[in-house]
Protein backbone atom coordinates (compact mmCIF):
# COMPACT_ATOMS: atom_id res chain seq x y z
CA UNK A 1 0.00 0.00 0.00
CA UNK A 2 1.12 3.49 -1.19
CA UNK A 3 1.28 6.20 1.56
CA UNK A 4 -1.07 8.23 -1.09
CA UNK A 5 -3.05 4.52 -0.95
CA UNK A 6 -2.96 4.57 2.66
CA UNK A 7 -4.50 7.84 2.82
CA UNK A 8 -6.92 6.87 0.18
CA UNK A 9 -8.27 4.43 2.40
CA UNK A 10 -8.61 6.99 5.38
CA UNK A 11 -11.21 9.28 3.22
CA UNK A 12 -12.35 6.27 1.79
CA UNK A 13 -16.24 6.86 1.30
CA UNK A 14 -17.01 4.47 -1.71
CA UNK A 15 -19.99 3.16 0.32
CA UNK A 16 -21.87 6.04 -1.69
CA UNK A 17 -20.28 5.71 -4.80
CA UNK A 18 -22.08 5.27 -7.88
CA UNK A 19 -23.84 2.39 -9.75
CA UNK A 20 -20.54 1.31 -11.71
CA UNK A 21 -18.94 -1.63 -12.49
CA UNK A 22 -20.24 -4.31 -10.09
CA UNK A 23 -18.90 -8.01 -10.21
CA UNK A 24 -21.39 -10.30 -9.51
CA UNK A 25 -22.35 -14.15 -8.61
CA UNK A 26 -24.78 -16.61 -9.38
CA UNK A 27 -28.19 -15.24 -9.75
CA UNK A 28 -30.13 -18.24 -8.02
CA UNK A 29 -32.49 -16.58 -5.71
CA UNK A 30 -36.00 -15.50 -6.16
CA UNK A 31 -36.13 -17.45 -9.39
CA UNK A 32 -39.31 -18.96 -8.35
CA UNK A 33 -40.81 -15.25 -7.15
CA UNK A 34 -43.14 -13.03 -9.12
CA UNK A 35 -44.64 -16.05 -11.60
CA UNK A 36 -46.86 -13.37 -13.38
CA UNK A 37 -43.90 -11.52 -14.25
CA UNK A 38 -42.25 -14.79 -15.97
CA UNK A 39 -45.90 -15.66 -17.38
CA UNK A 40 -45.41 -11.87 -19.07
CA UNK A 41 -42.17 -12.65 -20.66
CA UNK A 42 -40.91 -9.56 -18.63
CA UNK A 43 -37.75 -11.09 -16.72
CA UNK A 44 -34.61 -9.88 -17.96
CA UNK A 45 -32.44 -12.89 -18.12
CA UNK A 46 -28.70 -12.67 -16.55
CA UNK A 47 -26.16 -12.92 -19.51
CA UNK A 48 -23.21 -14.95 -19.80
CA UNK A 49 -20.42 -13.07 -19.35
CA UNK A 50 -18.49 -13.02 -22.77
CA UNK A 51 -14.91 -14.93 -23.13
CA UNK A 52 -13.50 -11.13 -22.77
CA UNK A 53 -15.06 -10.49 -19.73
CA UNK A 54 -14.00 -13.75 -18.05
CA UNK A 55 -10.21 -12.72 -18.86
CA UNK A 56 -10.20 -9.65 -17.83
CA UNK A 57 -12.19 -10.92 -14.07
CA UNK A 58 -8.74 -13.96 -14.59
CA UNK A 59 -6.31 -11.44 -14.76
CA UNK A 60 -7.82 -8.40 -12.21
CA UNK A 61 -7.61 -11.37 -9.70
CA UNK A 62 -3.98 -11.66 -10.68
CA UNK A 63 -3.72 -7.88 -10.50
CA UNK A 64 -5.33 -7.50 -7.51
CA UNK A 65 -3.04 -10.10 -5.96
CA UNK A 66 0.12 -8.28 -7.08
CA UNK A 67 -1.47 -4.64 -5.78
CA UNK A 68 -1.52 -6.40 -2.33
CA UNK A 69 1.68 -7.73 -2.27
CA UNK A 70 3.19 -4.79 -3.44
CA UNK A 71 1.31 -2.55 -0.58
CA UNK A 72 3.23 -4.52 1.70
CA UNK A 73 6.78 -5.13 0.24
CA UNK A 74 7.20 -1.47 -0.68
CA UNK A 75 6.43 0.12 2.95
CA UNK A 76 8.55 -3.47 4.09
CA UNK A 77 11.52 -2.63 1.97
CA UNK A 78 11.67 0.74 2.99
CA UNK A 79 11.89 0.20 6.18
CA UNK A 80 13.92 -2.90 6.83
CA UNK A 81 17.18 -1.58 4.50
CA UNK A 82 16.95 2.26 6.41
CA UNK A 83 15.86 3.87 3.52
CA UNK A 84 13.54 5.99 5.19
CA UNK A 85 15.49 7.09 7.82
CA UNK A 86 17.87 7.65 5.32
CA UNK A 87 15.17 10.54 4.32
CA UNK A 88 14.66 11.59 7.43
CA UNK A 89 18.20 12.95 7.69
CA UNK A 90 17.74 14.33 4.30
CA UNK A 91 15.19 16.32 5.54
CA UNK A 92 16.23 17.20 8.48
CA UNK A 93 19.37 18.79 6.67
CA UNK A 94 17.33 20.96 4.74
CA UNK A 95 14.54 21.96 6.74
CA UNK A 96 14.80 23.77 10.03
CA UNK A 97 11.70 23.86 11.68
CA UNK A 98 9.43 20.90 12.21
CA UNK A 99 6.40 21.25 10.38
CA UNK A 100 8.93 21.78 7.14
CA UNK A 101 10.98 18.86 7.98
CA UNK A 102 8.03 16.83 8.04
CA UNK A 103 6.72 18.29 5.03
CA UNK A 104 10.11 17.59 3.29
CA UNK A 105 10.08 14.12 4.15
CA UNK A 106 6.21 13.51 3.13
CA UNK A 107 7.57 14.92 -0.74
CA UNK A 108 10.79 12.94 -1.05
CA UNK A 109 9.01 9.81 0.59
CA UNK A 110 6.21 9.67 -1.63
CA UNK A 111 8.20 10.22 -4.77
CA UNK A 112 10.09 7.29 -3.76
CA UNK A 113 7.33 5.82 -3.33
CA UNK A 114 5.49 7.09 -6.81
CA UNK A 115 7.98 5.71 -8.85
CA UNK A 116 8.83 2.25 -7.43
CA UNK A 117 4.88 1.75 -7.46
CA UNK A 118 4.91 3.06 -11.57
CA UNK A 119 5.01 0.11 -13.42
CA UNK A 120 2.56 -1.45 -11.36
CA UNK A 121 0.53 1.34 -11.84
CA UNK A 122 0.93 1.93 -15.47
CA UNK A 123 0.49 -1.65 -16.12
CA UNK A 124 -2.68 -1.62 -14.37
CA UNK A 125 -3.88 1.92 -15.32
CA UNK A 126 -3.23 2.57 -19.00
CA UNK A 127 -1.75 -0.73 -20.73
CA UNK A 128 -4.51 -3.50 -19.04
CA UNK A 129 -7.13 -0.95 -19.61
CA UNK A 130 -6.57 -0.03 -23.29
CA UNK A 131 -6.23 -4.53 -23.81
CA UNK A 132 -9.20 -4.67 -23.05
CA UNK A 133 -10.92 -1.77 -25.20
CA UNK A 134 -12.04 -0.27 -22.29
CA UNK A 135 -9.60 2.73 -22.41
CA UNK A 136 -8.81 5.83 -24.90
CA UNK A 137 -6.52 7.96 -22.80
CA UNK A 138 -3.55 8.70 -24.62
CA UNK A 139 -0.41 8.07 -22.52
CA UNK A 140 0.00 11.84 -22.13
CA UNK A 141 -3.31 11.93 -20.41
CA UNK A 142 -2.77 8.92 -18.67
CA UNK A 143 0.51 10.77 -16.74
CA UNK A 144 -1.14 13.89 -16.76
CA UNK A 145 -3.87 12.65 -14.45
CA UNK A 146 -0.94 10.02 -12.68
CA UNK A 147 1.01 13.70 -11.80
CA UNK A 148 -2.20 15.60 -10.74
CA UNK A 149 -2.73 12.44 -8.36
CA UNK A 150 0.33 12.44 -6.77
CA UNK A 151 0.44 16.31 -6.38
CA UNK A 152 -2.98 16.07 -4.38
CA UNK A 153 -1.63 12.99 -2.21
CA UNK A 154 1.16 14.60 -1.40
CA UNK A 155 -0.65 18.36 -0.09
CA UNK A 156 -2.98 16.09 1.68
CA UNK A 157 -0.48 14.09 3.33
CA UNK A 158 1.39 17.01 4.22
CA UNK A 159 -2.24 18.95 5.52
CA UNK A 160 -3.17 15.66 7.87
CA UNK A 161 -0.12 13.97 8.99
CA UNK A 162 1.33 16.53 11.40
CA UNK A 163 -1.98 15.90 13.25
CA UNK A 164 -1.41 12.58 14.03
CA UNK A 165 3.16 13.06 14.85
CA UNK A 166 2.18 15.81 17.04
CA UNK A 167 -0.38 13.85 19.16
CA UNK A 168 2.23 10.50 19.36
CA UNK A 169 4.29 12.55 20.81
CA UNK A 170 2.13 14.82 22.91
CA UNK A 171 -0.35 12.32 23.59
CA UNK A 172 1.01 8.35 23.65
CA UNK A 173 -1.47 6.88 24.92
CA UNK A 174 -4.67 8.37 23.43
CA UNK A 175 -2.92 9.51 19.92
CA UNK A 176 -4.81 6.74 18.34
CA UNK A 177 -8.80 8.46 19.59
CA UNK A 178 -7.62 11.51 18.96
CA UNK A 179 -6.17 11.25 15.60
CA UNK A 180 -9.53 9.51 14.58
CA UNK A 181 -11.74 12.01 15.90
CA UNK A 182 -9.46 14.96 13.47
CA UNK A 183 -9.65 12.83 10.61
CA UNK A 184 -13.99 13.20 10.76
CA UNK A 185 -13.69 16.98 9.76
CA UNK A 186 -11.01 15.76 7.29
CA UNK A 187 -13.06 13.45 5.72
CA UNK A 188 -16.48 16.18 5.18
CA UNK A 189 -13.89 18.96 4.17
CA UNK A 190 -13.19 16.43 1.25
CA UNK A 191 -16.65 15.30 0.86
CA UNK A 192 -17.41 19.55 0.12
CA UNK A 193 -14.13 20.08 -2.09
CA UNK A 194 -14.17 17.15 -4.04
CA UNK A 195 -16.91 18.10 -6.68
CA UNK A 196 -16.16 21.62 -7.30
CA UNK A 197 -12.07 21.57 -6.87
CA UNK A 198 -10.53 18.45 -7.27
CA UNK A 199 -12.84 16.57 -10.15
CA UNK A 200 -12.67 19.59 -12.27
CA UNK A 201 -8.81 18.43 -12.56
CA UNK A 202 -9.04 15.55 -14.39
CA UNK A 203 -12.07 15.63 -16.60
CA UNK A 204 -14.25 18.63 -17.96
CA UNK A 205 -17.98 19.34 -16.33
CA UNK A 206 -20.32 20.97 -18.18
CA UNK A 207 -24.30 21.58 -18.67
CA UNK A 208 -26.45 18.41 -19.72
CA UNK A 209 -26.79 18.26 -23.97
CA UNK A 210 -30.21 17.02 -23.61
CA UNK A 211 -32.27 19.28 -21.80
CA UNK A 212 -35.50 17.23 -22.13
CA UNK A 213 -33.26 13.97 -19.73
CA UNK A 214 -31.91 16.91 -17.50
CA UNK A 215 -35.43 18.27 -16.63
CA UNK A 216 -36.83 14.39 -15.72
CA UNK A 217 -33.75 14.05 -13.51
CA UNK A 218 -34.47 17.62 -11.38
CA UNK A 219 -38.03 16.49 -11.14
CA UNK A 220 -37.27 13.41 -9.93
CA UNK A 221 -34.61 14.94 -7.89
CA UNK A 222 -37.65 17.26 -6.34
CA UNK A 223 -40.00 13.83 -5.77
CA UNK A 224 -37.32 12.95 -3.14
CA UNK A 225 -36.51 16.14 -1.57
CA UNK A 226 -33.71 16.60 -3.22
CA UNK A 227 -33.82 20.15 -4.20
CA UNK A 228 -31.80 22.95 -5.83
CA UNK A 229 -29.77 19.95 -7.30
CA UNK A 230 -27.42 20.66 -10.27
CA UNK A 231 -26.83 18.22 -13.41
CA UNK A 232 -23.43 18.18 -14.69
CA UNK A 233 -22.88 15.89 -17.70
CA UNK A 234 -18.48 14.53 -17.48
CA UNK A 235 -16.83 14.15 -20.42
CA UNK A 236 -15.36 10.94 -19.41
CA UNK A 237 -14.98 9.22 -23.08
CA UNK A 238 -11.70 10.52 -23.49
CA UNK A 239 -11.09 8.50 -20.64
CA UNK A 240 -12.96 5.50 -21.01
CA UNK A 241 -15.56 3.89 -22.58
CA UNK A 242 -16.89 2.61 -19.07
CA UNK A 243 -20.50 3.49 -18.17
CA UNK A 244 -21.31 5.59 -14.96
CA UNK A 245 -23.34 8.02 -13.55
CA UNK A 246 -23.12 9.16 -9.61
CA UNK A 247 -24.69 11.89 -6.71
CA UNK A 248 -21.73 13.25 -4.95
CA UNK A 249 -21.17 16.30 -2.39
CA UNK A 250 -23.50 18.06 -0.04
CA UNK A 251 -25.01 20.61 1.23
CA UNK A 252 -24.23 23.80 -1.50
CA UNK A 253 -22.03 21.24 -3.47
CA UNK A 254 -24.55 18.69 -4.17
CA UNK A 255 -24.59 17.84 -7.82
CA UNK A 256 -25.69 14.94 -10.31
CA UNK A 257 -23.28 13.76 -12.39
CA UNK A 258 -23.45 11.50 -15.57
CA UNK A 259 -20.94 10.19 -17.51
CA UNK A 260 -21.32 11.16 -21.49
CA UNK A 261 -20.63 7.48 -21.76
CA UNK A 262 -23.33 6.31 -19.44
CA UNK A 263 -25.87 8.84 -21.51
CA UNK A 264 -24.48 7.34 -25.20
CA UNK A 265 -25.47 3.93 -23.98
CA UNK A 266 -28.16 3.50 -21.77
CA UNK A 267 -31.98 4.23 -22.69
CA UNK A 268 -33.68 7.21 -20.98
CA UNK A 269 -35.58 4.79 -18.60
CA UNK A 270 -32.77 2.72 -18.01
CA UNK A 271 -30.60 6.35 -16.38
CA UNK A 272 -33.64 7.45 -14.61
CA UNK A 273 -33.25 4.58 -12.39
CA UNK A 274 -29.72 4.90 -12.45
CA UNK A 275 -30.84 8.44 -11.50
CA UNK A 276 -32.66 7.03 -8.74
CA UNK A 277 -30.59 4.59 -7.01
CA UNK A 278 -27.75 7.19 -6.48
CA UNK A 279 -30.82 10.07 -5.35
CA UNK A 280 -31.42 7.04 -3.02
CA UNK A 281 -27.94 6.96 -1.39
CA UNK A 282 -28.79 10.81 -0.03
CA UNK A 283 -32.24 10.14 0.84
CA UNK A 284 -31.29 6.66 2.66
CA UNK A 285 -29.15 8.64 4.69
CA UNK A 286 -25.98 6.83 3.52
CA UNK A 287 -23.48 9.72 3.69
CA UNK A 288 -23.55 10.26 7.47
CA UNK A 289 -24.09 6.48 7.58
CA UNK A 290 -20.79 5.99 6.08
CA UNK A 291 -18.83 8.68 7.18
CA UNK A 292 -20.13 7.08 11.18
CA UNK A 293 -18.80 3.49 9.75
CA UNK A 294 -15.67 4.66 7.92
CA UNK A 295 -15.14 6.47 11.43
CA UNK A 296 -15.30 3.34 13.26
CA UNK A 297 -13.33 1.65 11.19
CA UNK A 298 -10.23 3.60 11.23
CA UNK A 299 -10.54 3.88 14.91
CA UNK A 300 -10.04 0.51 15.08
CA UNK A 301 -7.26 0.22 12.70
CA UNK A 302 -5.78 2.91 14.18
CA UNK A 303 -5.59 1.45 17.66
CA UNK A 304 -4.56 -1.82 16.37
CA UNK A 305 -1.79 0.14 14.84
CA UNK A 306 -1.20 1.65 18.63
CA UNK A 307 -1.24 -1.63 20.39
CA UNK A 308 1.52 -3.79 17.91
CA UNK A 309 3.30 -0.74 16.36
CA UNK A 310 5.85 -0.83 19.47
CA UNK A 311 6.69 -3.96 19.42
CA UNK A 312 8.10 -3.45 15.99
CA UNK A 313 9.83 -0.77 17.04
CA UNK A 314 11.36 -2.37 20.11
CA UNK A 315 12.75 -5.71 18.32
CA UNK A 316 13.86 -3.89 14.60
CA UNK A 317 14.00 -0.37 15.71
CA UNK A 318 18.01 -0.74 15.11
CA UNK A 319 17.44 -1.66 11.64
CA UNK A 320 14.67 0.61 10.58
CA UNK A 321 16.99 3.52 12.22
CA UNK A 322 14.41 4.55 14.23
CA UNK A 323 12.59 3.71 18.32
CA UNK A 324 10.19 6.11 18.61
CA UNK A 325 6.75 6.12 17.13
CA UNK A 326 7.02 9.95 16.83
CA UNK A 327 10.16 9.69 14.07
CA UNK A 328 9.08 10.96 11.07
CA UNK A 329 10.75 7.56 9.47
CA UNK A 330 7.91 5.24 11.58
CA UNK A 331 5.85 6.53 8.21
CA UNK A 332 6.13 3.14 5.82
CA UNK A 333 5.64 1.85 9.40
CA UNK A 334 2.70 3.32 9.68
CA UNK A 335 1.77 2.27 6.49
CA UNK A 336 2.25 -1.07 6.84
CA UNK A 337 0.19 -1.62 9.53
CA UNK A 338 -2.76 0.75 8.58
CA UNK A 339 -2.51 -1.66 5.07
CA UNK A 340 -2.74 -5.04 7.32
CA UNK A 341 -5.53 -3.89 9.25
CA UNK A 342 -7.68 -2.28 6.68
CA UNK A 343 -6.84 -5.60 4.64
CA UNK A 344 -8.60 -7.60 7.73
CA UNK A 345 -11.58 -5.16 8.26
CA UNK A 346 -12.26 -4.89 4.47
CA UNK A 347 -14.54 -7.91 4.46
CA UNK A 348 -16.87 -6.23 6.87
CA UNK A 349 -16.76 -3.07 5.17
CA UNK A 350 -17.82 -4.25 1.80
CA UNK A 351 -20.67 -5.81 3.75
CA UNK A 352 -21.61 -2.60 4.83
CA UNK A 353 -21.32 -1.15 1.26
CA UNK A 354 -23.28 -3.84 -0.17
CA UNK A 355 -26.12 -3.25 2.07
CA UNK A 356 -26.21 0.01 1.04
CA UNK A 357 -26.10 -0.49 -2.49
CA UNK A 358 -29.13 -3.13 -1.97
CA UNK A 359 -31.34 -0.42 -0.24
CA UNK A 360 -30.41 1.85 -3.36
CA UNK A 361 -31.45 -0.50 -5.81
CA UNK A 362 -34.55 -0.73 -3.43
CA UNK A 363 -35.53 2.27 -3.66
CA UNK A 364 -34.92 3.02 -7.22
CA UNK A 365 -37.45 0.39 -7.97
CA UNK A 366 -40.00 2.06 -5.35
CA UNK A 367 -39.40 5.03 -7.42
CA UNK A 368 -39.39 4.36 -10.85
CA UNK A 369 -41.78 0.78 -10.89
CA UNK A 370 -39.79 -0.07 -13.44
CA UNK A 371 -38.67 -3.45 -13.44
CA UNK A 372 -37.28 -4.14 -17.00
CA UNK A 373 -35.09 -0.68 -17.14
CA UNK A 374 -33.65 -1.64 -14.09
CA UNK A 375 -32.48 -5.40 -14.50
CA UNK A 376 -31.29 -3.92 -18.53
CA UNK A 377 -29.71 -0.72 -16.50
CA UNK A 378 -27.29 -3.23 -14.63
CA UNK A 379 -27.29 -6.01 -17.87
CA UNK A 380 -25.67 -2.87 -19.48
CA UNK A 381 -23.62 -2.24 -16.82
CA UNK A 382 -22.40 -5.79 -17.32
CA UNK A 383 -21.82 -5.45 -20.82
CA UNK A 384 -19.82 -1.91 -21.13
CA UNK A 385 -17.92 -3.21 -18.28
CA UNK A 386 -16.85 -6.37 -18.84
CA UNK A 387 -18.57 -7.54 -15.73
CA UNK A 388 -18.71 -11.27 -14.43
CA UNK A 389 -22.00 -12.06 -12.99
CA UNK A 390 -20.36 -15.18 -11.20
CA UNK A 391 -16.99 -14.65 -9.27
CA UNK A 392 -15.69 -16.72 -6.46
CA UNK A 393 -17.09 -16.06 -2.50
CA UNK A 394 -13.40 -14.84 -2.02
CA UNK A 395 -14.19 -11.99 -4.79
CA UNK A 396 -17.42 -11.14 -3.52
CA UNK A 397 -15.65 -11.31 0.70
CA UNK A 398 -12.82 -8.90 -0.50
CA UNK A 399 -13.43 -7.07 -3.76
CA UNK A 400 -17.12 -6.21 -4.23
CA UNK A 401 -18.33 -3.29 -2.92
CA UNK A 402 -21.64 -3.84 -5.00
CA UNK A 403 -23.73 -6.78 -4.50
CA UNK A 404 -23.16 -9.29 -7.81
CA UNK A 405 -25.39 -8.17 -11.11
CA UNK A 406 -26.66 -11.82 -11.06
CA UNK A 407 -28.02 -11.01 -7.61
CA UNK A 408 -29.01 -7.03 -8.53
CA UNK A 409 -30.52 -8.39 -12.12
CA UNK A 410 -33.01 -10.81 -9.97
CA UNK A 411 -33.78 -8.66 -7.51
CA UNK A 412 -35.12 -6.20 -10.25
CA UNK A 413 -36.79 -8.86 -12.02
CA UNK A 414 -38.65 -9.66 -8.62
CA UNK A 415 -39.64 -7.13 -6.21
CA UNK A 416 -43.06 -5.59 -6.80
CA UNK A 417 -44.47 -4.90 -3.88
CA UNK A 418 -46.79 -1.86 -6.06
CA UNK A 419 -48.32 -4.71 -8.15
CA UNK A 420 -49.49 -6.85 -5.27
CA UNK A 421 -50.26 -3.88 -3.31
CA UNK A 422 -47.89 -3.90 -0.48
CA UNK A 423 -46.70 -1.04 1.32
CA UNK A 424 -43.28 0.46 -0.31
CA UNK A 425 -40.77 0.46 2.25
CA UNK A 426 -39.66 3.96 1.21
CA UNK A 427 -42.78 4.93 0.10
CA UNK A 428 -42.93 7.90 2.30
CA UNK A 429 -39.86 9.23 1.15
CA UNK A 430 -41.00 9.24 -1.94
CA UNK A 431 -43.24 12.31 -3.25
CA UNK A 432 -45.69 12.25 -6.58
């Protein structure tokens, strides 16, 4: 795990993403509900995923394995041959007060760390993507973006992580609680930013082309008290040829946001629901939700990280060329640990997410009682995407943060509670 990874993790709120790609299981269940709507010819069969899409699920496992060994080798390596004491000095040499020492040692580490992680990255980024058609960023694009990232990681990590050296060595027995409770305002401060400062870096925002699609989204937007909303249509097919479409920011920055790829390929019914499942993440409550879980979550990574971190210290503190937690060097320390215990929590968090994705899907159907958009919204989603509809349990355990399509697909095909006349679960969220 990169420190700019690391970090990633800690303002990690992808439990309100958007519908994107999802990689799903076996879609066995319900296939015996709603016998009218197979008697109709309605149901919206799962596909097969295509020979393409099963190598590109073969190698992101392969990917994914070498990402996670990598996360822990690099921060490993760094540590175990001195290197980042070695940096520590460096900076220490050419900064004189504190705050700029540390800020020193934040740039030169994660450049270090930028370019051992580049192949990897490149590899995974711009040469797998464009194999599998599902790229056109030039390379100069590619980088572009690449630099942009590792500028912002590197102003964030040099904005947070005095918090957290400060309170070690102020604090050493409660740095863990209190370094979790700063990281909260951290984490809506990005939340507010994100649309209107950092998005706007990588790809261009502009008005909605059709005005007739923009007008059904604000009135549905309005049905679910979601009001003075914004559409901003992405022009993400330089990028990719991916489909998505998301509801991100809040309060004054709260704006929809489709992807021109998402409106090329998709029907009108098929986005509204789109539309809705994301409107259904703010109405559900999932923000707060999530920022309250990802909350948690750190503060028990974080005092895991309190608890063993010593112990390294004490028994290879003469090799890393540090023995106090409070060295700027402890970073790929740090690092390391944060990686291992965010790799053991992630299974629980993707629960989390899933749940919330569910209830999404949930209440886009209440909202649009449209069954057949729906289960072709997420067939699409399969499609553009190269999406599996039947990965391994281990996939699903660490990987999804979306329940499988197979599973999302059925569920469309099934629930309608309007039809039989059963009360909507979100029904009174839900204006006319």
């Amino acid at each position: 795990m990169t420190i700019r990874g690391a970090l990633g993790i800690l303002l990690l709120l992808a439990f309100v993403s958007s519908a994107t790609r999802a990689q799903p299981a076996a879609a066995s269940a319900g296939q015996e509900a709603a016998p009218a709507a197979a008697a109709r010819g309605d149901r919206v069969p799962v596909p097969e995923p295509t020979e393409q899409a099963m190598r590109y699920y073969r190698s992101g496992t392969v990917l994914w394995w070498a990402q996670t060994l990598a996360g822990f080798l690099v921060p490993a390596l760094f540590l175990f041959t001195g290197f980042a004491s070695r940096l520590r000095d460096l900076a220490t040499r050419w900064g004189r007060r504190w705050f700029f020492i540390l800020a020193i040692f934040i740039v030169l580490y994660t450049l270090a760390d930028y370019l051992v992680n580049l192949p990897l990255a490149y590899y995974a980024g711009f040469v797998r993507q464009h194999a599998y058609e599902l790229s056109n960023q030039s390379f100069g694009k590619w980088l572009g973006d690449s630099l942009k990232g590792l500028g912002l990681g590197i102003l964030g990590s040099i904005l947070f992580l005095w918090i957290p050296y400060l309170l070690v060595e102020k604090s050493p027995r409660r740095w863990w609680l209190y370094t979790g409770l700063a990281l909260v305002p951290f984490i809506v401060l990005g939340m507010l930013i994100a649309p209107i400062w950092i998005a706007p870096l990588f790809n261009d925002f502009g008005p909605m082309k059709d005005k007739q699609l923009e007008a059904s989204i604000l009135a549905t937007a309005e049905r679910v008290g979601i009001e003075n909303s914004r559409v901003f249509e992405v022009d993400k097919s330089v990028d990719t040829n991916a489909v998505n479409a998301y509801v991100t920011g809040f309060a004054d920055t709260k704006r929809i946001v489709l992807w021109d790829t998402i409106i090329a390929k998709l029907d009108r019914e098929q986005l509204l629901f789109v539309m809705g499942h994301e409107m259904g993440h703010y109405v559900l409550g999932h923000v707060a939700k999530s920022i309250a879980f990802v909350s948690l979550m750190i503060l028990a990574a974080l005092y895991l990280i309190y608890r063993t971190a010593q112990w390294f210290v004490s028994r290879w503190g003469h090799r890393f060329g540090f023995r106090e937690l409070h060295d700027f060097a402890s970073l790929p320390l740090a690092v390391l640990l944060l990686g291992l215990y965010i790799f053991l929590l992630t299974p629980a968090a993707l629960l989390f997410s899933r749940h919330q994705e569910h209830e999404a899907d949930r209440f886009g159907l209440e909202l649009q009682q449209d069954n057949r958009a729906a289960a072709g919204a997420f067939v699409r989603l399969q499609q553009e995407n190269l999406g599996n509809p039947r990965p391994g349990p281990l996939y699903k355990l660490w990987r999804a943060s979306h329940p499988p399509l197979g599973e999302r697909i059925d569920f469309c095909n099934d629930y309608r509670p309007w039809e039989t006349g059963e009360k909507l679960r979100y029904g009174g969220l839900i204006g006319r």
